[in-house]
PDB file of N, CA and C in Angstrom:
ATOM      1  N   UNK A   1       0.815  -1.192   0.000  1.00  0.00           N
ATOM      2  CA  UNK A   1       0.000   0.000   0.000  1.00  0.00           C
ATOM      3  C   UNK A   1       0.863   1.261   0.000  1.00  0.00           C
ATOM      4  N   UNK A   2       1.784   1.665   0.401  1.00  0.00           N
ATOM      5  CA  UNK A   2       2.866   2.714   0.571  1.00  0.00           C
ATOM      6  C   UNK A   2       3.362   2.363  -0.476  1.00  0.00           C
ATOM      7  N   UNK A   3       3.708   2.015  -1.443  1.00  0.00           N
ATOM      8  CA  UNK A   3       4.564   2.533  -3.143  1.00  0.00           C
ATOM      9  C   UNK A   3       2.961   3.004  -3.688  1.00  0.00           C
ATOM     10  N   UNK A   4       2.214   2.556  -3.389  1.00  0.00           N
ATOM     11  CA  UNK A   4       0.874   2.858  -4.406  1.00  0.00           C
ATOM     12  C   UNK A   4       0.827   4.281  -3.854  1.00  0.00           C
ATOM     13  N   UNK A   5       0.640   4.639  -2.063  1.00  0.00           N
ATOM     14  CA  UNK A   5       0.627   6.030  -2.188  1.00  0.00           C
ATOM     15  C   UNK A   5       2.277   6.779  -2.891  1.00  0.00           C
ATOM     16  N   UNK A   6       2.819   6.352  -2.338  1.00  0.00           N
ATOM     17  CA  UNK A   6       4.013   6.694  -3.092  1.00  0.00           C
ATOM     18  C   UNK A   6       3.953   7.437  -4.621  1.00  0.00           C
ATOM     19  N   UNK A   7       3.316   6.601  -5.148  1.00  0.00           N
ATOM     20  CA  UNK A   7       3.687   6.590  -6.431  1.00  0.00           C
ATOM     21  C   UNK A   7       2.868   7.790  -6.864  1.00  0.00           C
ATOM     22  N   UNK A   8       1.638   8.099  -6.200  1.00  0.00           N
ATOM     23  CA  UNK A   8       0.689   9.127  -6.356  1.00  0.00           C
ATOM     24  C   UNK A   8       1.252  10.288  -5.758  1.00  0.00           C
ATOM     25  N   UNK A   9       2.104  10.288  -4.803  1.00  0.00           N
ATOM     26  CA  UNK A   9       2.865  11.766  -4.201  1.00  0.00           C
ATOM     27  C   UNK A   9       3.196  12.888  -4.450  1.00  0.00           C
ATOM     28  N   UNK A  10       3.225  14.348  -3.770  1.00  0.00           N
ATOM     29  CA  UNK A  10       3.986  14.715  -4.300  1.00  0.00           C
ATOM     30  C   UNK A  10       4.895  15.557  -3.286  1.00  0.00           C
ATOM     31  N   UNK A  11       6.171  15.877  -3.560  1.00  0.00           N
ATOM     32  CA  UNK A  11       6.865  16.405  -2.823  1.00  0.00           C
ATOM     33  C   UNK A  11       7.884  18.245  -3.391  1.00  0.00           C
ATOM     34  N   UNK A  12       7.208  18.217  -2.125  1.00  0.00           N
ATOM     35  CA  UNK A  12       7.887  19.844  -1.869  1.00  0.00           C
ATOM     36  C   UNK A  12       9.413  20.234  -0.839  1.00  0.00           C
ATOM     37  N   UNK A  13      10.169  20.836  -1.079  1.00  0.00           N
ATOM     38  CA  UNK A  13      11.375  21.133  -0.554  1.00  0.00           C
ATOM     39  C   UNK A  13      12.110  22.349  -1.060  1.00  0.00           C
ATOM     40  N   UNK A  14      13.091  23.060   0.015  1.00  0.00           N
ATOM     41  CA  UNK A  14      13.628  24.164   0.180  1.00  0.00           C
ATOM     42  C   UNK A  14      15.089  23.437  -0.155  1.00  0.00           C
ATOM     43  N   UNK A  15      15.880  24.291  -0.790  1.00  0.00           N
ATOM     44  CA  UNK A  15      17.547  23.804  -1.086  1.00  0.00           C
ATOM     45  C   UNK A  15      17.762  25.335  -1.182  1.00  0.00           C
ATOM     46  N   UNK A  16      19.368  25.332  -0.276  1.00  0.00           N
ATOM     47  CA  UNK A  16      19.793  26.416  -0.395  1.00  0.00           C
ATOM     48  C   UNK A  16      20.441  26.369  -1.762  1.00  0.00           C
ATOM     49  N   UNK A  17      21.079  27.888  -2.376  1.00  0.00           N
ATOM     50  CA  UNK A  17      21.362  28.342  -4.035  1.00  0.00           C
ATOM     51  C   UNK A  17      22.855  28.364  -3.634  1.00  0.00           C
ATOM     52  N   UNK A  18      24.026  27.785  -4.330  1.00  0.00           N
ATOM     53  CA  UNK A  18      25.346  27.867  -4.815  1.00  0.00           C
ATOM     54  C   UNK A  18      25.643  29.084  -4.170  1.00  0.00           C
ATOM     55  N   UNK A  19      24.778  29.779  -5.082  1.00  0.00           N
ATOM     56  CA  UNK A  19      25.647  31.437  -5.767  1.00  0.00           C
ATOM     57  C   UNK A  19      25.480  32.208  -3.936  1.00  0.00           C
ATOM     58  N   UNK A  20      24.514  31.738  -3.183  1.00  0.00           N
ATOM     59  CA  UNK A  20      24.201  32.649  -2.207  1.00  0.00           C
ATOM     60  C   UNK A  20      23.814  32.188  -1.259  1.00  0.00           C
ATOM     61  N   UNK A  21      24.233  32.204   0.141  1.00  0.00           N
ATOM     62  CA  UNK A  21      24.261  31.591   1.488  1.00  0.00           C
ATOM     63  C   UNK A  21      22.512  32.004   1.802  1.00  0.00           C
ATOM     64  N   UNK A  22      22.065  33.139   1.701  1.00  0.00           N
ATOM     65  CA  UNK A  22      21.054  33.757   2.011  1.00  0.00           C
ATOM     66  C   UNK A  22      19.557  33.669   1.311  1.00  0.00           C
ATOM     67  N   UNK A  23      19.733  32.781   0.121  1.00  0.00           N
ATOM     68  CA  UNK A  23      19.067  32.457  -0.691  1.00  0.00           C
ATOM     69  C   UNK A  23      18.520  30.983  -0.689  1.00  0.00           C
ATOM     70  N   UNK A  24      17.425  30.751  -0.741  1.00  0.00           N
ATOM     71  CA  UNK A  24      16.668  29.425  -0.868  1.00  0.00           C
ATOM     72  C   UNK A  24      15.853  29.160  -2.034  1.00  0.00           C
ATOM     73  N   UNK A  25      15.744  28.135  -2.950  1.00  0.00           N
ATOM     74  CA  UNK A  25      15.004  27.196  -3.802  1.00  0.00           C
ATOM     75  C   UNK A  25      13.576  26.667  -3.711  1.00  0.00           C
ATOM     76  N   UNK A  26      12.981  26.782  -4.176  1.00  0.00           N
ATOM     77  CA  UNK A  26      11.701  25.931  -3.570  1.00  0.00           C
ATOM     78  C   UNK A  26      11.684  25.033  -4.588  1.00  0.00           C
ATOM     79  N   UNK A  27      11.765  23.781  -4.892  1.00  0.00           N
ATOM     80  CA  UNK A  27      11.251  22.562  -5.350  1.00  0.00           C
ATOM     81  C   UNK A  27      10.254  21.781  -5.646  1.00  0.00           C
ATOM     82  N   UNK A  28       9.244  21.606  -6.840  1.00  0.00           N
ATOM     83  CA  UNK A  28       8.336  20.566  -6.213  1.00  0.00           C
ATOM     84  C   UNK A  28       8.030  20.019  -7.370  1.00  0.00           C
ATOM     85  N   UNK A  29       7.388  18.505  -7.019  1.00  0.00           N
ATOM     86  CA  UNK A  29       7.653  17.482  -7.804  1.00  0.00           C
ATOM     87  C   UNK A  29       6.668  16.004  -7.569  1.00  0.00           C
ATOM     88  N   UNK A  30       6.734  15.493  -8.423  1.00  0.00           N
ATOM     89  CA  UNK A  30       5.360  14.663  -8.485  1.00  0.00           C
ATOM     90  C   UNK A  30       5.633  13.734  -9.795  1.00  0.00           C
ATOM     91  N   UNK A  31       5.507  12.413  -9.383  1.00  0.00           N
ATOM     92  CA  UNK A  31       5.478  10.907  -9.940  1.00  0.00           C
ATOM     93  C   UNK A  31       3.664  11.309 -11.294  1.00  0.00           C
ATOM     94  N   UNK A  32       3.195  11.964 -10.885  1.00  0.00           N
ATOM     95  CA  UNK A  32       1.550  11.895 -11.579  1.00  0.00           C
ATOM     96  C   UNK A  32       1.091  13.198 -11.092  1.00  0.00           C
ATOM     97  N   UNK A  33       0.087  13.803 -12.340  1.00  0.00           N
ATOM     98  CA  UNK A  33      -0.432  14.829 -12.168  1.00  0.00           C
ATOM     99  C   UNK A  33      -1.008  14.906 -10.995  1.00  0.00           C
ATOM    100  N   UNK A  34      -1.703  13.950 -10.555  1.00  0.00           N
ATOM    101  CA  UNK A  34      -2.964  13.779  -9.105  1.00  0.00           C
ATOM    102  C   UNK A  34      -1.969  14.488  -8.377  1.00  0.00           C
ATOM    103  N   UNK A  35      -0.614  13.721  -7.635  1.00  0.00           N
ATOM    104  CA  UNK A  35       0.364  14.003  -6.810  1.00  0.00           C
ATOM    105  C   UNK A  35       1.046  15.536  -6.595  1.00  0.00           C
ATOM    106  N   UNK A  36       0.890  16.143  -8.387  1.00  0.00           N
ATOM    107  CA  UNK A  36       1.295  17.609  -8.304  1.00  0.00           C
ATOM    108  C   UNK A  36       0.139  18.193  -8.146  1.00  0.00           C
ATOM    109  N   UNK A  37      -0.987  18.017  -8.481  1.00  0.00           N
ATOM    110  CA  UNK A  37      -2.461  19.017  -7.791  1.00  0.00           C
ATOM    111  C   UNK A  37      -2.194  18.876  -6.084  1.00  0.00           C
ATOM    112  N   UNK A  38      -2.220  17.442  -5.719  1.00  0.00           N
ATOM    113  CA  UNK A  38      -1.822  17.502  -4.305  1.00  0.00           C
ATOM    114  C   UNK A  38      -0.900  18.494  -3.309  1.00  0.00           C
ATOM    115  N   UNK A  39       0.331  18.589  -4.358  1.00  0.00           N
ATOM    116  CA  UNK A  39       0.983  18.712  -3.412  1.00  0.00           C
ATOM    117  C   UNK A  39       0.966  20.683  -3.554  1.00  0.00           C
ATOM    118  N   UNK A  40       0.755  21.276  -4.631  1.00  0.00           N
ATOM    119  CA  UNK A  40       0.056  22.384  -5.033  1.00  0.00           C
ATOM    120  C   UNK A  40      -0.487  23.028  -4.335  1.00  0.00           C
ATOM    121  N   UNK A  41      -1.550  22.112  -3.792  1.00  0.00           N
ATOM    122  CA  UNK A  41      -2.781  22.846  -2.974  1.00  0.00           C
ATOM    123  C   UNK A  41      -2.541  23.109  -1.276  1.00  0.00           C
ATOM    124  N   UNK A  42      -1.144  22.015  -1.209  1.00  0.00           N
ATOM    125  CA  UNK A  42      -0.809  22.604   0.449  1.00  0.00           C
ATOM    126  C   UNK A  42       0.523  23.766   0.511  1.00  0.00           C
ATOM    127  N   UNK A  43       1.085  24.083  -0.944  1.00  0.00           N
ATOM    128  CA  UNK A  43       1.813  25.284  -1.129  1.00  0.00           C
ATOM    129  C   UNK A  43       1.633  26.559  -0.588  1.00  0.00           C
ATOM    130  N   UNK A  44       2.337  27.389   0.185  1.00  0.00           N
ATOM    131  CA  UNK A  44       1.999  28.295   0.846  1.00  0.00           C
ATOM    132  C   UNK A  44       2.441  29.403  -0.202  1.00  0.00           C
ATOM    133  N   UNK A  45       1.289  30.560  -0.369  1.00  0.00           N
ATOM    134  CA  UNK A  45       1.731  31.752  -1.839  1.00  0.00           C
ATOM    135  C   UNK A  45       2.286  32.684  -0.977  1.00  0.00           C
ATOM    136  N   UNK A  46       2.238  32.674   0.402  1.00  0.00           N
ATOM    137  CA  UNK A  46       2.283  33.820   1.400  1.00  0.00           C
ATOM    138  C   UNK A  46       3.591  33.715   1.748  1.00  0.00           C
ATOM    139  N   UNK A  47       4.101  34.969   2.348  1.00  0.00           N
ATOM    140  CA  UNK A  47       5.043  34.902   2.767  1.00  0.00           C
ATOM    141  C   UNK A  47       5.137  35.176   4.549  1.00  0.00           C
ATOM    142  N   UNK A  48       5.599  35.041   5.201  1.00  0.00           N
ATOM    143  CA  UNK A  48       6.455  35.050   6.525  1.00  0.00           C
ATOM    144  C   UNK A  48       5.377  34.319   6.784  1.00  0.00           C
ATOM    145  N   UNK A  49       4.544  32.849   6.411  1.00  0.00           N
ATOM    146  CA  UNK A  49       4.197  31.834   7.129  1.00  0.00           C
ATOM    147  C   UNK A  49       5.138  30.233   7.212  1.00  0.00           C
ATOM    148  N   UNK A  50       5.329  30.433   8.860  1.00  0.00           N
ATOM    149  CA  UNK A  50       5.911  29.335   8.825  1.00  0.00           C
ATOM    150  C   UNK A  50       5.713  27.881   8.184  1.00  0.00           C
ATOM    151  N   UNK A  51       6.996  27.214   7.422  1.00  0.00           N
ATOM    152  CA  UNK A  51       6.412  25.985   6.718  1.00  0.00           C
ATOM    153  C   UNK A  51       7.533  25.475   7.005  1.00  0.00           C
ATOM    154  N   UNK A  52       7.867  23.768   7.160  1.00  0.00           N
ATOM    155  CA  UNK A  52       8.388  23.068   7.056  1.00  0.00           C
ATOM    156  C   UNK A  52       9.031  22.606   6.068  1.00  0.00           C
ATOM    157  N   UNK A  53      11.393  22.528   6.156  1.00  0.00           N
ATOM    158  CA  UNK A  53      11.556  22.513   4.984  1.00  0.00           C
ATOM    159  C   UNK A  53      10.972  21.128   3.717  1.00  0.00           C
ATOM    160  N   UNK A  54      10.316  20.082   4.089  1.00  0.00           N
ATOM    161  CA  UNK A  54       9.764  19.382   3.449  1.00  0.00           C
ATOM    162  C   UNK A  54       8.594  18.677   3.455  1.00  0.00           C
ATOM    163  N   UNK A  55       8.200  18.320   2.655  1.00  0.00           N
ATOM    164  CA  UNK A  55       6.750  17.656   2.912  1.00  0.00           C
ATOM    165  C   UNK A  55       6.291  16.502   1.565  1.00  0.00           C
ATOM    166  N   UNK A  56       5.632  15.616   2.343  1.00  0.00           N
ATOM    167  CA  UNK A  56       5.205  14.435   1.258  1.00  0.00           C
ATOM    168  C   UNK A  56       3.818  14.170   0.965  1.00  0.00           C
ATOM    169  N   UNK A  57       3.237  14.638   0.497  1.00  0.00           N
ATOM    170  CA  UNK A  57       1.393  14.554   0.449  1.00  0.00           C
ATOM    171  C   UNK A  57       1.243  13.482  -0.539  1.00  0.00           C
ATOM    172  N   UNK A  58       0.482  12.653   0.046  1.00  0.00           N
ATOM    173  CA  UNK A  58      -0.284  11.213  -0.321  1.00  0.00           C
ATOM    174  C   UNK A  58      -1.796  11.156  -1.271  1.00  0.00           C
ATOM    175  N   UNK A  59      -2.547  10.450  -1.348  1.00  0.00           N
ATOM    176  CA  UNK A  59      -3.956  10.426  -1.806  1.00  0.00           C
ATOM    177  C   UNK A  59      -4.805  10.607  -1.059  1.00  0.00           C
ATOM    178  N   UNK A  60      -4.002  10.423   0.431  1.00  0.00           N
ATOM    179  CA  UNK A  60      -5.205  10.791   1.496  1.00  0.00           C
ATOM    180  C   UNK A  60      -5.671  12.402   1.896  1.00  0.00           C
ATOM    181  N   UNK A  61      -4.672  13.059   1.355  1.00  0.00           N
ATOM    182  CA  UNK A  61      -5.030  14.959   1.162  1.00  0.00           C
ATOM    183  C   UNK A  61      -6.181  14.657   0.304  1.00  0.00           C
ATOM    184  N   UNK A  62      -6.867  14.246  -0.445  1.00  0.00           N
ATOM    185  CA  UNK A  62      -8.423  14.358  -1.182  1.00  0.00           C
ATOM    186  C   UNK A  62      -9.286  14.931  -0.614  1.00  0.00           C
ATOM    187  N   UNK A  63      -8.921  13.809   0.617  1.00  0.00           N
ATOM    188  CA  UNK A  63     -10.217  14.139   1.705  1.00  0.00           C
ATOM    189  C   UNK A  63      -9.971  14.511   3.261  1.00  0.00           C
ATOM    190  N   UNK A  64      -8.767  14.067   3.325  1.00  0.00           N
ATOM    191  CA  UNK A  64      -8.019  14.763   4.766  1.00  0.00           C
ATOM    192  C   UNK A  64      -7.253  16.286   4.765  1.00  0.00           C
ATOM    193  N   UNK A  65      -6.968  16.624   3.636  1.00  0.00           N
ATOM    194  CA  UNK A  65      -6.137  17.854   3.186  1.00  0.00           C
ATOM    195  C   UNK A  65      -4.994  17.232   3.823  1.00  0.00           C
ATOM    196  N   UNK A  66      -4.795  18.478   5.088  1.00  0.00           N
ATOM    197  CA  UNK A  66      -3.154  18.380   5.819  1.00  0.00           C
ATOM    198  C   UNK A  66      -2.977  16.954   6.344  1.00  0.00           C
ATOM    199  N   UNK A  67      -4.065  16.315   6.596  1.00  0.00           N
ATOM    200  CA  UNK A  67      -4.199  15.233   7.197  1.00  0.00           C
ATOM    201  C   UNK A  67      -3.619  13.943   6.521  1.00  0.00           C
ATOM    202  N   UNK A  68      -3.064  14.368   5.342  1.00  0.00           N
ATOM    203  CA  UNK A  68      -2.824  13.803   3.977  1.00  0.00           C
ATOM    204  C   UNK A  68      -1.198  13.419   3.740  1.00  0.00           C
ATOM    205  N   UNK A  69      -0.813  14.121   4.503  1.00  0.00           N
ATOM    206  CA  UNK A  69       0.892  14.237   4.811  1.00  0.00           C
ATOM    207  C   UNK A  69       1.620  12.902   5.033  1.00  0.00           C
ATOM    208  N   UNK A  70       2.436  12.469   4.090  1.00  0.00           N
ATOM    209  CA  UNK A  70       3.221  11.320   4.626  1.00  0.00           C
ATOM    210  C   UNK A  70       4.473  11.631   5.670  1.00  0.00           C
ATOM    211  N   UNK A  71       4.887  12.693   5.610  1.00  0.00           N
ATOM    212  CA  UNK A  71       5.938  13.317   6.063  1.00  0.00           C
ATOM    213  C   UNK A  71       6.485  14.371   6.255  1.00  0.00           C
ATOM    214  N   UNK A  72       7.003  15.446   6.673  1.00  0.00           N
ATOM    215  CA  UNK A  72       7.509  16.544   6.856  1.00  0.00           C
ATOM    216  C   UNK A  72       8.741  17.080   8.043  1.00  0.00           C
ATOM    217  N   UNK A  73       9.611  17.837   7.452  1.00  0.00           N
ATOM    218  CA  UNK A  73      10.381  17.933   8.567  1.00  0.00           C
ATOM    219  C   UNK A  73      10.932  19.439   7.968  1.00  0.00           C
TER     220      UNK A  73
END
């Protein structure tokens, strides 16, 4: 059951930039469209709200939203 959510996932992450200590990346990425609507919709557009540098949203965000999270740190 976990590669099936897996496989539907999608994941978001912060990487700091080469060129600049002070500068951060945002990342995000997805095995299947479902997984990038997923992981989309828990994207924060705002700024100075705290977020966690990563996160793994499953099939269960459909109907749980945040509740949907495989992981985050």
């Amino acid at each position: 059951m976990v590669s099936f959510k897996l496989h539907r996932a999608g994941i978001t992450f912060l990487h700091k930039l080469p060129t600049s200590a002070a500068s951060l990346a945002v990342f995000v990425s997805a095995k299947s469209p479902d997984g990038f609507d997923r992981i989309m919709r828990l994207f924060v557009l705002r700024t100075g709200v705290p977020v966690p540098e990563w996160v793994v949203v499953g099939p269960d965000a459909d109907t749980k939203g945040g509740g949907g999270i495989l992981g985050a740190g």
